[in-house]
Protein backbone atom coordinates (compact mmCIF):
# COMPACT_ATOMS: atom_id res chain seq x y z
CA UNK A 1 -23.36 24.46 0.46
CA UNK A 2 -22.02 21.63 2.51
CA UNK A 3 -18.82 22.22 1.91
CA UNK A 4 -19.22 26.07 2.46
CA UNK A 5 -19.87 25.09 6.16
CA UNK A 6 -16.88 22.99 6.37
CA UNK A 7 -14.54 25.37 5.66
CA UNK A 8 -16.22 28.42 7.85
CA UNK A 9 -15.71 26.01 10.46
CA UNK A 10 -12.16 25.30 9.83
CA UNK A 11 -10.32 27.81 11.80
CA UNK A 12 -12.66 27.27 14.76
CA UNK A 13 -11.43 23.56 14.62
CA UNK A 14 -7.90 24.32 13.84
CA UNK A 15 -7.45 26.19 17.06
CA UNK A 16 -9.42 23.98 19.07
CA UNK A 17 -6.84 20.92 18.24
CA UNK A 18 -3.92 23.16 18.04
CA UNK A 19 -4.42 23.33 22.20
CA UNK A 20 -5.06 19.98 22.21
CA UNK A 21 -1.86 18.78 20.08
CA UNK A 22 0.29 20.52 22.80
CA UNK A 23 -1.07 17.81 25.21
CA UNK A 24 -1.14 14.86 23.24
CA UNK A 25 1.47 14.09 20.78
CA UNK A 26 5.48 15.07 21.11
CA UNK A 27 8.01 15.31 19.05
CA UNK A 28 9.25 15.41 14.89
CA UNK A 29 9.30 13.02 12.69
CA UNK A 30 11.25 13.54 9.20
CA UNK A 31 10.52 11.65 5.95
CA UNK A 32 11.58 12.10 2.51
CA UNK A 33 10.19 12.18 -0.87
CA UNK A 34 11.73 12.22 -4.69
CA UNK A 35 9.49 14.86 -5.96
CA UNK A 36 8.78 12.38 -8.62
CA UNK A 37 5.99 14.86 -10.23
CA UNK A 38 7.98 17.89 -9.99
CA UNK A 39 5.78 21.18 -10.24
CA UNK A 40 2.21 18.72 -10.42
CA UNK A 41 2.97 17.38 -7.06
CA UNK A 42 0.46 17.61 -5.22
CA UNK A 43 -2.04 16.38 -1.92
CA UNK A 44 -5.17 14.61 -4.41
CA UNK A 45 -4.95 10.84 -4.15
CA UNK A 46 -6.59 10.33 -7.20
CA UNK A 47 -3.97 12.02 -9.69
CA UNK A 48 -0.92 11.25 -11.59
CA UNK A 49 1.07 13.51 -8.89
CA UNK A 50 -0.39 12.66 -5.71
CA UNK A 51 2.49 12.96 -2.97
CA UNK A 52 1.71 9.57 -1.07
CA UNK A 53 3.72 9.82 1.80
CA UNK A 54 1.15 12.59 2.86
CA UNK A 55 -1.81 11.21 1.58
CA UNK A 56 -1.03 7.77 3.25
CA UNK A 57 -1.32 10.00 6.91
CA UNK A 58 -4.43 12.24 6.27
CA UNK A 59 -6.50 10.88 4.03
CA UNK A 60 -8.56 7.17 4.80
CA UNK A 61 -10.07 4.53 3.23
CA UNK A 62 -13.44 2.88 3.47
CA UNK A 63 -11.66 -0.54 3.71
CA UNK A 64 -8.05 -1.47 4.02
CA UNK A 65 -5.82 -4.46 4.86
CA UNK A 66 -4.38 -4.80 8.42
CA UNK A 67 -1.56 -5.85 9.57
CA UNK A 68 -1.75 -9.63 8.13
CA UNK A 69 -2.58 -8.49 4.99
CA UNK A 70 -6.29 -9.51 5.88
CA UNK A 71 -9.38 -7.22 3.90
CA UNK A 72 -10.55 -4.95 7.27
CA UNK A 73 -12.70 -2.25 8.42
CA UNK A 74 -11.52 1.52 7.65
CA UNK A 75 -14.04 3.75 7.68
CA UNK A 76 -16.41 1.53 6.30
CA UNK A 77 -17.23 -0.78 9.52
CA UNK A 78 -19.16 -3.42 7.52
CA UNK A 79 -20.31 -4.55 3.92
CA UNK A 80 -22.29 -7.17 2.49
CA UNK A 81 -23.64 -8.21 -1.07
CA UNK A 82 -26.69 -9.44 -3.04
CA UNK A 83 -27.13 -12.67 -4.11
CA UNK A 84 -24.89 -12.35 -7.64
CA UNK A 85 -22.27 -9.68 -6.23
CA UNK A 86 -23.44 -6.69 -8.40
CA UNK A 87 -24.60 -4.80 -5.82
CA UNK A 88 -22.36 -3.58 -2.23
CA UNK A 89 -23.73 -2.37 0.72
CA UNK A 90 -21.68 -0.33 2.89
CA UNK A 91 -22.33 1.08 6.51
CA UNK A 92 -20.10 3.82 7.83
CA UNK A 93 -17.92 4.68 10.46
CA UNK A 94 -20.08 7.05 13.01
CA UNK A 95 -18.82 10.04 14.67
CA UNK A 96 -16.02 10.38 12.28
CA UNK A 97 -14.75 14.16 11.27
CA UNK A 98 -12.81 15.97 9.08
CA UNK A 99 -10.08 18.07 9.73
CA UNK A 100 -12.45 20.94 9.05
CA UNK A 101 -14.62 19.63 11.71
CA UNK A 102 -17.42 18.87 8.88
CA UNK A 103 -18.91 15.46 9.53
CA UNK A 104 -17.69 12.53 7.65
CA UNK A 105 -21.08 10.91 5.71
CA UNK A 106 -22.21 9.06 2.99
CA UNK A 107 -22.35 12.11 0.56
CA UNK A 108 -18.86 12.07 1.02
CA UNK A 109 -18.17 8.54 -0.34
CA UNK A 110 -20.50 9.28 -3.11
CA UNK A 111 -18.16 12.33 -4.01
CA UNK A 112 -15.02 11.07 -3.30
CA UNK A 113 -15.22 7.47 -5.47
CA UNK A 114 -17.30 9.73 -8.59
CA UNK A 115 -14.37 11.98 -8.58
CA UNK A 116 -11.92 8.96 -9.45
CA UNK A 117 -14.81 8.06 -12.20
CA UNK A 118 -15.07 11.32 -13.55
CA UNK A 119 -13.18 11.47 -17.01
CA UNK A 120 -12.98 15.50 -16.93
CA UNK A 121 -10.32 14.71 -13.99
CA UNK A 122 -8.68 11.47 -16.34
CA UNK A 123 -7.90 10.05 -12.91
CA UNK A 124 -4.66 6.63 -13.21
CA UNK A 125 -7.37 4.76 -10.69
CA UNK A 126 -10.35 5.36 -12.96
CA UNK A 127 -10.12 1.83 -14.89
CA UNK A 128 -10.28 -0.19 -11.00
CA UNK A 129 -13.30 1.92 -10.63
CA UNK A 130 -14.92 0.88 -14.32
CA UNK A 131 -16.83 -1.59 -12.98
CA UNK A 132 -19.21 1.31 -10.69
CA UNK A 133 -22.09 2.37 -12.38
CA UNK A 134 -23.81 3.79 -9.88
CA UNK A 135 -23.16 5.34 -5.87
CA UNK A 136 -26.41 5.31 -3.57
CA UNK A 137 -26.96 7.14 -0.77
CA UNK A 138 -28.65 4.76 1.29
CA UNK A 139 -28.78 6.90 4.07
CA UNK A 140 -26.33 9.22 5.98
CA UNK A 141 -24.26 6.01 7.43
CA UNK A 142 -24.75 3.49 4.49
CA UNK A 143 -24.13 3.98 0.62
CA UNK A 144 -24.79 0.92 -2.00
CA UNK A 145 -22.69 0.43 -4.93
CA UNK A 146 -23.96 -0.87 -7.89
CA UNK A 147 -21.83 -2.59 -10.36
CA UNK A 148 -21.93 -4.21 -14.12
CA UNK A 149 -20.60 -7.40 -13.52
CA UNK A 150 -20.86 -9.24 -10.25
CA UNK A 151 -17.71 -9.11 -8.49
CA UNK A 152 -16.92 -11.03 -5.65
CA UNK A 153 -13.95 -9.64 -4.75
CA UNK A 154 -15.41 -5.57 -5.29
CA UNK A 155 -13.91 -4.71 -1.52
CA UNK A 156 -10.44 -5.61 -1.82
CA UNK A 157 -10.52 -3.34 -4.61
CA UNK A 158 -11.09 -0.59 -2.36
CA UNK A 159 -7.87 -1.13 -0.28
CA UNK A 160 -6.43 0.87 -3.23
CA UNK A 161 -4.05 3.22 -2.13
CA UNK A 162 -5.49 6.01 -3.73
CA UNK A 163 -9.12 5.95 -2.63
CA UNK A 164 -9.23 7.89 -0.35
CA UNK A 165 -12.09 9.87 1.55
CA UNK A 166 -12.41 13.56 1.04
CA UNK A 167 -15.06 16.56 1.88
CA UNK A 168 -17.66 16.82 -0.67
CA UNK A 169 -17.33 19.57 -3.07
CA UNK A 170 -13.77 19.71 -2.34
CA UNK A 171 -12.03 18.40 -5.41
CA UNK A 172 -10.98 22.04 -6.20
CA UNK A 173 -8.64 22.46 -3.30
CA UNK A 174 -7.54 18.99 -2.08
CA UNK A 175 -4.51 18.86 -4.07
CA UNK A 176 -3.07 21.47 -1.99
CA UNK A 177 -5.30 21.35 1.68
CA UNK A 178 -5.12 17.86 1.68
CA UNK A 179 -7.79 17.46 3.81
CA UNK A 180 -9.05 13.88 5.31
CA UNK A 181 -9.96 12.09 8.29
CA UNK A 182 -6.42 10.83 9.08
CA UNK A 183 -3.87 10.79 11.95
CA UNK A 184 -2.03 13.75 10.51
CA UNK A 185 -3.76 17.21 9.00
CA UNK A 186 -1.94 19.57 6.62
CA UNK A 187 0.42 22.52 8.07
CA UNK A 188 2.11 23.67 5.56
CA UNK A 189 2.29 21.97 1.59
CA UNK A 190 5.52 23.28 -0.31
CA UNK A 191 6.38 20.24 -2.77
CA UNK A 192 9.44 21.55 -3.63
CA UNK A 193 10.65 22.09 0.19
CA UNK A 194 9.18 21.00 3.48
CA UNK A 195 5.97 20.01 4.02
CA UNK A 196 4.61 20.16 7.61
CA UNK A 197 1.47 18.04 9.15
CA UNK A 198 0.79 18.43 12.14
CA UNK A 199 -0.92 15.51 14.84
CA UNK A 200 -5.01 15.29 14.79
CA UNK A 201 -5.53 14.74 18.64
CA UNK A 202 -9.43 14.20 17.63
CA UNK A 203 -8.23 10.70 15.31
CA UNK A 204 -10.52 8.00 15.53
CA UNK A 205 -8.21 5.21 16.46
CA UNK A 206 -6.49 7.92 19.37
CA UNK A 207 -4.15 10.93 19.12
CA UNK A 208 -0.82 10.78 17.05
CA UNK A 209 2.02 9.75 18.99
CA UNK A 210 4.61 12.49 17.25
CA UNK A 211 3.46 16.09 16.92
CA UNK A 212 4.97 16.83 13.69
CA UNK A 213 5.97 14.97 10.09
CA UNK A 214 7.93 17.03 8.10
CA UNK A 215 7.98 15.56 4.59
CA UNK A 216 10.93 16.68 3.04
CA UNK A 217 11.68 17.05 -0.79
CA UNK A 218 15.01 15.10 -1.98
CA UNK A 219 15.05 14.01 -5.57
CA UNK A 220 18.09 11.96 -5.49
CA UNK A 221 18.15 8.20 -4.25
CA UNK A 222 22.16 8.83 -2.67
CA UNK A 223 21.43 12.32 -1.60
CA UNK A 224 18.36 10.66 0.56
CA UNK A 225 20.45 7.96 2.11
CA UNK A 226 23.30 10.62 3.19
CA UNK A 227 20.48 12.26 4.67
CA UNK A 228 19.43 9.71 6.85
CA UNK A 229 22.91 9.54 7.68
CA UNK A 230 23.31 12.91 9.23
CA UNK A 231 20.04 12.83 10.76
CA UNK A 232 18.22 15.48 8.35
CA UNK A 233 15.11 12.33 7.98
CA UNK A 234 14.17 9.79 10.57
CA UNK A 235 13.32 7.02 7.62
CA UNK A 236 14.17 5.51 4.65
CA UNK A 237 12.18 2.98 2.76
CA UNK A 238 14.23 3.18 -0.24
CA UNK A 239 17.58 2.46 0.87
CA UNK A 240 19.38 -0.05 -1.44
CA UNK A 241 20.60 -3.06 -0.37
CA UNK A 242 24.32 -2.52 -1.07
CA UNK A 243 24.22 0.09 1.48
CA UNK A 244 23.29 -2.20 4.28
CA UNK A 245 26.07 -2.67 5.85
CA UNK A 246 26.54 1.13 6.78
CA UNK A 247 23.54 0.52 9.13
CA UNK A 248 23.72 -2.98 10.27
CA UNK A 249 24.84 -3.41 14.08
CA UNK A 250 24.97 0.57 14.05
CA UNK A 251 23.00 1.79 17.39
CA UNK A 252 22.07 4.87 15.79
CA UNK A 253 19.71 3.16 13.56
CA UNK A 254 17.21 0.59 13.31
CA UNK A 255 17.11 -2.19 10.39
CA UNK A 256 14.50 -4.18 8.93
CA UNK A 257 13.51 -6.09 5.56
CA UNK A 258 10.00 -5.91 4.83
CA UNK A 259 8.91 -8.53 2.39
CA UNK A 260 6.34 -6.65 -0.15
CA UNK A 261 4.51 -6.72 -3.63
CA UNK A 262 6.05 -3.44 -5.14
CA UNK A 263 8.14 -4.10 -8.30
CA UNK A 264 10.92 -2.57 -10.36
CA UNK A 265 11.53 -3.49 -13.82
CA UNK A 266 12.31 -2.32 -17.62
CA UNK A 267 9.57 -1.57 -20.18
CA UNK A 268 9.88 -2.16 -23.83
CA UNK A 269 7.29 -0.10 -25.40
CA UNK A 270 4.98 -2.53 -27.76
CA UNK A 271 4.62 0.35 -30.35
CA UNK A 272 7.97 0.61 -31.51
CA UNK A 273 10.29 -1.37 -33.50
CA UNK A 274 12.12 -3.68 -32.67
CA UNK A 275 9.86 -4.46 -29.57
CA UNK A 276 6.53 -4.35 -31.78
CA UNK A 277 7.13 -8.05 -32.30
CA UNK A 278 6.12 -10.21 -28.93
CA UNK A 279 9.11 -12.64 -30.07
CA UNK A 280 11.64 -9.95 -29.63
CA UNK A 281 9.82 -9.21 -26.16
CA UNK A 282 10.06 -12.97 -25.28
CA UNK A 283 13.55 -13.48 -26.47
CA UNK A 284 14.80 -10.11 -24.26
CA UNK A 285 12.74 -11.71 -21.18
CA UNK A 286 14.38 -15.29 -21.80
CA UNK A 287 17.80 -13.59 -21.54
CA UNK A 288 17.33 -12.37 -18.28
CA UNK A 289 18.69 -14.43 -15.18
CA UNK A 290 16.29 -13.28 -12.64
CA UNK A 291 17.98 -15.35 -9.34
CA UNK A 292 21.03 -13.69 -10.65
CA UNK A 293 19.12 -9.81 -10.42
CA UNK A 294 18.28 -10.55 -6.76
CA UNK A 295 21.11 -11.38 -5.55
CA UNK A 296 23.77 -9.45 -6.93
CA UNK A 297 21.03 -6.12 -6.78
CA UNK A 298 19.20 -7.23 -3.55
CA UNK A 299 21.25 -9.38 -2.00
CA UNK A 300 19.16 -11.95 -1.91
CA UNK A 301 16.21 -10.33 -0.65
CA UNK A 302 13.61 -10.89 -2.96
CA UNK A 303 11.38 -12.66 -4.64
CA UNK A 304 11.88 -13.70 -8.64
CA UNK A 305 8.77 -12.81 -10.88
CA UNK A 306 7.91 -13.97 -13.95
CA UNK A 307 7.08 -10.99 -15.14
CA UNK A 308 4.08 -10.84 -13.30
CA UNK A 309 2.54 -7.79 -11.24
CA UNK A 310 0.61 -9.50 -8.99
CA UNK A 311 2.30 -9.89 -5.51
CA UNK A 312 3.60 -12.80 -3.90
CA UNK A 313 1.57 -12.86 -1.51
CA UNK A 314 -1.48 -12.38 -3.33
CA UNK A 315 -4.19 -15.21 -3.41
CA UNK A 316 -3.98 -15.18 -7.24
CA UNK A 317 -0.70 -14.98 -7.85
CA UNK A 318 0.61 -17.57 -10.41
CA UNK A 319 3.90 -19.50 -9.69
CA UNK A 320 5.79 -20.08 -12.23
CA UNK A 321 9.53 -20.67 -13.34
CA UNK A 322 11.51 -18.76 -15.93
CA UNK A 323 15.13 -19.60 -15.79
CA UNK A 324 17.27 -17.92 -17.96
CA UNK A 325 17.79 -19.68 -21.55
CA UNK A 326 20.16 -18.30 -24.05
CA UNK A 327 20.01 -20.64 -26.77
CA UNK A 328 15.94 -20.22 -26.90
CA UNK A 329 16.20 -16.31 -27.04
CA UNK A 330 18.86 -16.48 -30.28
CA UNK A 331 16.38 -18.84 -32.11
CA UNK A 332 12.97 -16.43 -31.21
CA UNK A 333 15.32 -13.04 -32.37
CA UNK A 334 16.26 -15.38 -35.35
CA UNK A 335 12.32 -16.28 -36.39
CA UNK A 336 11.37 -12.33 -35.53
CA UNK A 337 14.07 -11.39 -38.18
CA UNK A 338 17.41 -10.39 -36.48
CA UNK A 339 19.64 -13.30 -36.87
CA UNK A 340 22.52 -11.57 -35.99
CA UNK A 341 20.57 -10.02 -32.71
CA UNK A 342 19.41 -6.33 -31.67
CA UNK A 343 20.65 -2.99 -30.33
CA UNK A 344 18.81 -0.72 -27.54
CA UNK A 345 18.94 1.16 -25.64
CA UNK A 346 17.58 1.55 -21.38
CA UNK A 347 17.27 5.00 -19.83
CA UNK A 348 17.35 5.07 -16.09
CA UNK A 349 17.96 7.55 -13.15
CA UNK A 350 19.02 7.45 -10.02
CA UNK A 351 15.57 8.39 -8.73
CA UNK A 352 15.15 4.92 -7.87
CA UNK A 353 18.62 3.83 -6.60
CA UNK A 354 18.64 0.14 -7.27
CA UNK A 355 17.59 0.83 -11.42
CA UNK A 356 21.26 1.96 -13.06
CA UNK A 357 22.52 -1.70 -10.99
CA UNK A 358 19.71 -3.53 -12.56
CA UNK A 359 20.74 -2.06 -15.68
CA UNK A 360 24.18 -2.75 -15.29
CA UNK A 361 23.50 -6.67 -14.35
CA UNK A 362 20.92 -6.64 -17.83
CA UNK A 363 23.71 -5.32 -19.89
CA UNK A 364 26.18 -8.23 -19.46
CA UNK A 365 23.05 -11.16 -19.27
CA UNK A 366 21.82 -9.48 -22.85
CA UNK A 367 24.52 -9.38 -24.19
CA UNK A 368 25.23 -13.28 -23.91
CA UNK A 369 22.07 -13.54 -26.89
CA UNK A 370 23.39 -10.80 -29.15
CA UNK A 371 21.06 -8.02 -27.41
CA UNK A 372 23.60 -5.33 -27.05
CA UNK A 373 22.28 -2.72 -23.89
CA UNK A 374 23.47 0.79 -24.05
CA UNK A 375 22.28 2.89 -20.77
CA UNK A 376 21.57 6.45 -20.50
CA UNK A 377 21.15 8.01 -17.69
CA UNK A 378 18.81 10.90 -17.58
CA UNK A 379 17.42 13.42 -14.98
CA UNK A 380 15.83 12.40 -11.80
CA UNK A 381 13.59 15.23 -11.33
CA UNK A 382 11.51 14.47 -14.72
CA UNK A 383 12.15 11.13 -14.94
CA UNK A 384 8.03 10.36 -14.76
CA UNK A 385 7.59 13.13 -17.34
CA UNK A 386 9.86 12.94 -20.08
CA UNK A 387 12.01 8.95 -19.72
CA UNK A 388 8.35 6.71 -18.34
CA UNK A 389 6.46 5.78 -20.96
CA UNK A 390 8.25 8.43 -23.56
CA UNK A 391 11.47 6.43 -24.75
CA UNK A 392 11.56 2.85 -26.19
CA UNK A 393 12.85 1.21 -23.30
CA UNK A 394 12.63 2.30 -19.61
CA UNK A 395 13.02 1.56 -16.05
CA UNK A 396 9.84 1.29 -13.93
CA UNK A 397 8.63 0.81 -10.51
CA UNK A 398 5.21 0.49 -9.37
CA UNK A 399 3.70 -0.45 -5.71
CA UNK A 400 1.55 -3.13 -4.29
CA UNK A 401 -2.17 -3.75 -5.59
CA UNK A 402 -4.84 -5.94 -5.35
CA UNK A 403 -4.43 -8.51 -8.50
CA UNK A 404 -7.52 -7.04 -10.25
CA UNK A 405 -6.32 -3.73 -10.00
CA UNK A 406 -2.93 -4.08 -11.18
CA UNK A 407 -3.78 -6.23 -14.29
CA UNK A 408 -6.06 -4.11 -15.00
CA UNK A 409 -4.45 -0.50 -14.44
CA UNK A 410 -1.01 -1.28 -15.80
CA UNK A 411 -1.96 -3.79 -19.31
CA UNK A 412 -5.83 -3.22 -20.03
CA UNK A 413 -5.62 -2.03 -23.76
CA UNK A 414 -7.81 1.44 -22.58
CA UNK A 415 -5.62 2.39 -19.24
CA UNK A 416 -4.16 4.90 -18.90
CA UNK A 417 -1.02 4.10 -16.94
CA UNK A 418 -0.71 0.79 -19.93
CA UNK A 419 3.05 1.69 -19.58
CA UNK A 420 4.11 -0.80 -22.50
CA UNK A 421 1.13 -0.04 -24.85
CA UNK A 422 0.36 -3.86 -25.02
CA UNK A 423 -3.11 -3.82 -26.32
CA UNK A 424 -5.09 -7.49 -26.61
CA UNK A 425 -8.85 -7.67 -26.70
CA UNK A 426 -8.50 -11.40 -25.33
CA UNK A 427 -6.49 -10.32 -22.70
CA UNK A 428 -9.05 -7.28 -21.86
CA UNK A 429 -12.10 -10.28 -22.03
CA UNK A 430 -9.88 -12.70 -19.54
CA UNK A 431 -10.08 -10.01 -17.04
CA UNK A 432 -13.65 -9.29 -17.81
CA UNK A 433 -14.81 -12.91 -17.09
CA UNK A 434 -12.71 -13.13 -13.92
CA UNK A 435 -14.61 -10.14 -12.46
CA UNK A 436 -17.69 -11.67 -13.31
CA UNK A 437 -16.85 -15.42 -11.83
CA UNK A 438 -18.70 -16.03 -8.59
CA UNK A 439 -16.26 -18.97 -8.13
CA UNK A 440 -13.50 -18.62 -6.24
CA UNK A 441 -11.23 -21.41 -7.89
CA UNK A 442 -12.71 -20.51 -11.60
CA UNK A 443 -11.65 -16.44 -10.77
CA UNK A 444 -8.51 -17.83 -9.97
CA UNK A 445 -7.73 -19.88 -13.23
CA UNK A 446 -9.41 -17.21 -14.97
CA UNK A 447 -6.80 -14.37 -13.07
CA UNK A 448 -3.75 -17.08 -13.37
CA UNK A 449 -4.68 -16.96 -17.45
CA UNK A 450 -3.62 -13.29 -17.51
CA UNK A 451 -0.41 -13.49 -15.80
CA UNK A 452 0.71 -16.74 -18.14
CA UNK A 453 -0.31 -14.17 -21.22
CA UNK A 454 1.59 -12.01 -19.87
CA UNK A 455 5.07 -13.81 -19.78
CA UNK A 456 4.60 -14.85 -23.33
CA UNK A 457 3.51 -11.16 -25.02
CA UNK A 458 4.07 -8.11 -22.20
CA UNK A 459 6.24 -5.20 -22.86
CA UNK A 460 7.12 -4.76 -19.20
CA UNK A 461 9.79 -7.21 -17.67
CA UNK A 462 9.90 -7.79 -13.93
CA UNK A 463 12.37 -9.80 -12.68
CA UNK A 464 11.26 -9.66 -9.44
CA UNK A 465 9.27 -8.49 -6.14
CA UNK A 466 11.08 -6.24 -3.34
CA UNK A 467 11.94 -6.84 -0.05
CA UNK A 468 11.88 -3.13 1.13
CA UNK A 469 15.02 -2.25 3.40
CA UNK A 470 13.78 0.32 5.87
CA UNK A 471 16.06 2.01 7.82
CA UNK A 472 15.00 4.47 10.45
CA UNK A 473 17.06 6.49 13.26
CA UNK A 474 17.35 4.68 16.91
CA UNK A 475 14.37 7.55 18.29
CA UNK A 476 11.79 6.04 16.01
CA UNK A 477 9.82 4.10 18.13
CA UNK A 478 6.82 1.54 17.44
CA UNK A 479 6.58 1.75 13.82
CA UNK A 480 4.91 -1.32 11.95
CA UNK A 481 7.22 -3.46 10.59
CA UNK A 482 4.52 -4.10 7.24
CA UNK A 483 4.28 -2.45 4.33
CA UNK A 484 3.98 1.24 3.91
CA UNK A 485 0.16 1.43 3.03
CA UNK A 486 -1.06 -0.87 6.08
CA UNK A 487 0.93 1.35 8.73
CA UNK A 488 -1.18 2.37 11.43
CA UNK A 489 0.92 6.27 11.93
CA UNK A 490 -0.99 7.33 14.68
CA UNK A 491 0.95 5.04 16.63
CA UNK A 492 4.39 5.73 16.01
CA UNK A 493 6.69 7.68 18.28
CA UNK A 494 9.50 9.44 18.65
CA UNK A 495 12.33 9.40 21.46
């Protein structure tokens, strides 16, 4: 019924803030996208296909990180804990409305974080939310979440991406409405073309500075760069940084390196032979000269990883040092049973621009411990459907999460997105316990455990962590210089 009213009020509200858009916000501002999930693309957060550049401006959080990376206040203005951390308390945002002009409330939450729990729907985010037994509706401001382990660190879990706030009873049309509480409402969704949103003048944090985003499909990494060249999109966050030069000390455009936790790397799938056998894995890891990778494929601008997911920047993340070592990687492929070395071959695309270089760089560093590297290139446009987690070895990219969430959505034996299919019940129990440990520098060991497992037995290498080369045209004004998810839209401009 609720949600009955919030759509018989939605063309009321829509021409209500279509007068109002005329005297707030100005201007069009053009984005791409890769159309990574061809034909499934769509506007729900929670799915395998969830178009993020729009998601990112209409949909909000209950908590996200600010501008200093800092745990903050999104539509959830507070939260506090009991005494061991199994059970949240939340209190709402106030006055807060959809684009429907239904009022945001606590039934909301309640439906929005169930849907990502709900195994009908077989959401990528449902394993962050495992820990959730139960959402309370504490009253119309104010849920509590109730948990099976304590969890001290249960809110920065919620700066997810993905979780994001919808209308109750909605779940059957947000993939293509699209409907939040953001900066930016849905015009016009065509995944395959142009899709139009168009400024919410009634935002919470004040009216949209642009009028329009047009987020525009273009599968193909080069083809999205030549069309920031002749103006067809005002941005680029995926420009490689061979290309830099084009832009640098060029009016028409501004340049900046933003320092983030996203990855790119190469997947051996665990299942299959040869890369069944963890010292095959470690051998093709030890081969790898990471400082080498960033700076002959990002000039320099990023940060080595030993094959660990967890960002940089991250509280837990584990330093560590894995220089290249030749002579180690012959003797583990010698003990695993291929004295004279192995054959394989990487499938890439040009989907994401810098993988056929990383490739390239791989081939010759394998080759130095008898791994001979073939690459094939396949299609772009089903790259996620038929290459990721389908052939032996892969490329891969992912972006930044929390620690918990990462370790657990991309290696826990039962997730769904366990691109490698590494499976290890001790691993699965290390990231149980560090959940449940109340102290900080004991969650840390427990978290710092996982990522040194990792570098001896994972099936995903990651050489390192991006610094993201943005380019945008000279009109874009006031845009965050942070990474994408922690943008505050409604505040950029154009000229």
């Amino acid at each position: 019924m609720k949600y009955m009213l919030k759509v018989f009020s939605a063309t009321l509200v829509s021409l209500i803030l279509s007068f109002s858009i005329a005297n707030a916000s100005s201007g069009v501002f053009k984005l791409s996208h890769d159309l990574g999930f061809g034909k499934d693309t769509n506007l729900d957060a929670i799915t395998k296909g969830r178009l993020f550049q729009v998601v990112i401006m209409t949909q909000n959080r209950l908590v996200r990180k600010n501008l200093d990376g800092v745990t903050s206040p999104e539509l959830a203005t507070e939260w506090s804990a009991n005494a061991d951390a199994t059970e949240w308390t939340f209190k709402l945002r106030k006055g807060i409305y959809f684009h429907d002009g239904s009022a945001f409330d606590a039934p909301d939450v309640k439906y929005s974080l169930e849907r990502v729990k709900d195994p009908d729907i077989g959401s990528p985010a449902k394993k962050s939310m495992s820990s959730v037994t139960d959402i309370e509706i504490v009253d119309a401001h104010t849920v509590k979440m109730k948990l099976n382990t304590s969890f001290a660190d249960f809110p920065l879990l919620l700066t997810d991406y993905r979780l994001r706030m919808i209308p109750e009873g909605s779940g059957d049309t947000i993939g293509q409405t699209g409907i939040g509480t953001g900066p930016f409402m849905v015009d016009k969704f065509d995944p395959e073309g142009t899709t139009v949103l168009k400024a919410n003048p009634e935002y919470w944090e004040g009216a949209p500075g642009v009028a329009e985003v047009h987020v525009i499909a273009i599968p193909d990494g080069e083809a999205r760069v030549q069309a920031l060249l002749t103006g067809q999109i005002d941005m680029n966050r995926y420009v490689p940084f061979s290309q830099k030069r084009i832009f640098d000390n060029n009016p028409k455009f501004n340049v900046s390196v933003v320092p983030t936790g996203n990855w790119r790397g190469m997947v051996m799938r665990t299942d299959t032979a040869p890369f069944d056998n963890p010292k095959v894995r470690k051998a093709v890891r030890l081969a790898v000269d990471r400082q080498e990778l960033v700076d002959l494929v990002m000039g320099g601008a990023a940060t080595v990883s030993c094959d660990t997911p967890v960002a940089p920047s991250d509280q837990y993340r584990l330093k560590m040092d894995c220089p290249q070592n030749i002579s180690k990687a012959k003797n583990l492929l010698r003990e695993a049973g291929y004295p004279n070395g192995i054959s394989m071959t990487i499938h890439v695309s040009t989907k994401e621009p810098t993988w056929p270089t990383i490739a390239e760089v791989m081939q010759q560093q394998l080759a130095k411990a008898n791994i001979k590297a073939d690459i094939k290139m396949t299609p772009s446009k089903s790259y996620w459907k038929e290459t990721w987690m389908k052939k032996a070895v892969a490329m891969t990219r992912w972006n930044e999460r929390p620690a918990d969430s990462i370790l657990h959505e991309a290696y826990h034996s039962g997730a769904k997105w366990n691109e490698s299919f590494y499976k290890s019940s001790s691993f699965d129990k290390n990231l149980a316990d560090a959940r449940g440990q109340l102290d900080f520098n004991k969650r840390k060991a427990a978290y710092q455990n996982a990522q040194k497992t990792l570098w001896e037995e994972t099936g995903t290498l990651i050489p390192y962590h991006v610094s993201k080369l943005v380019i945008t045209s000279s009109r874009v004004k006031d845009l965050d210089d942070v990474e994408v998810f922690s943008i505050q839209w409604h505040k950029l401009k154009v000229d």
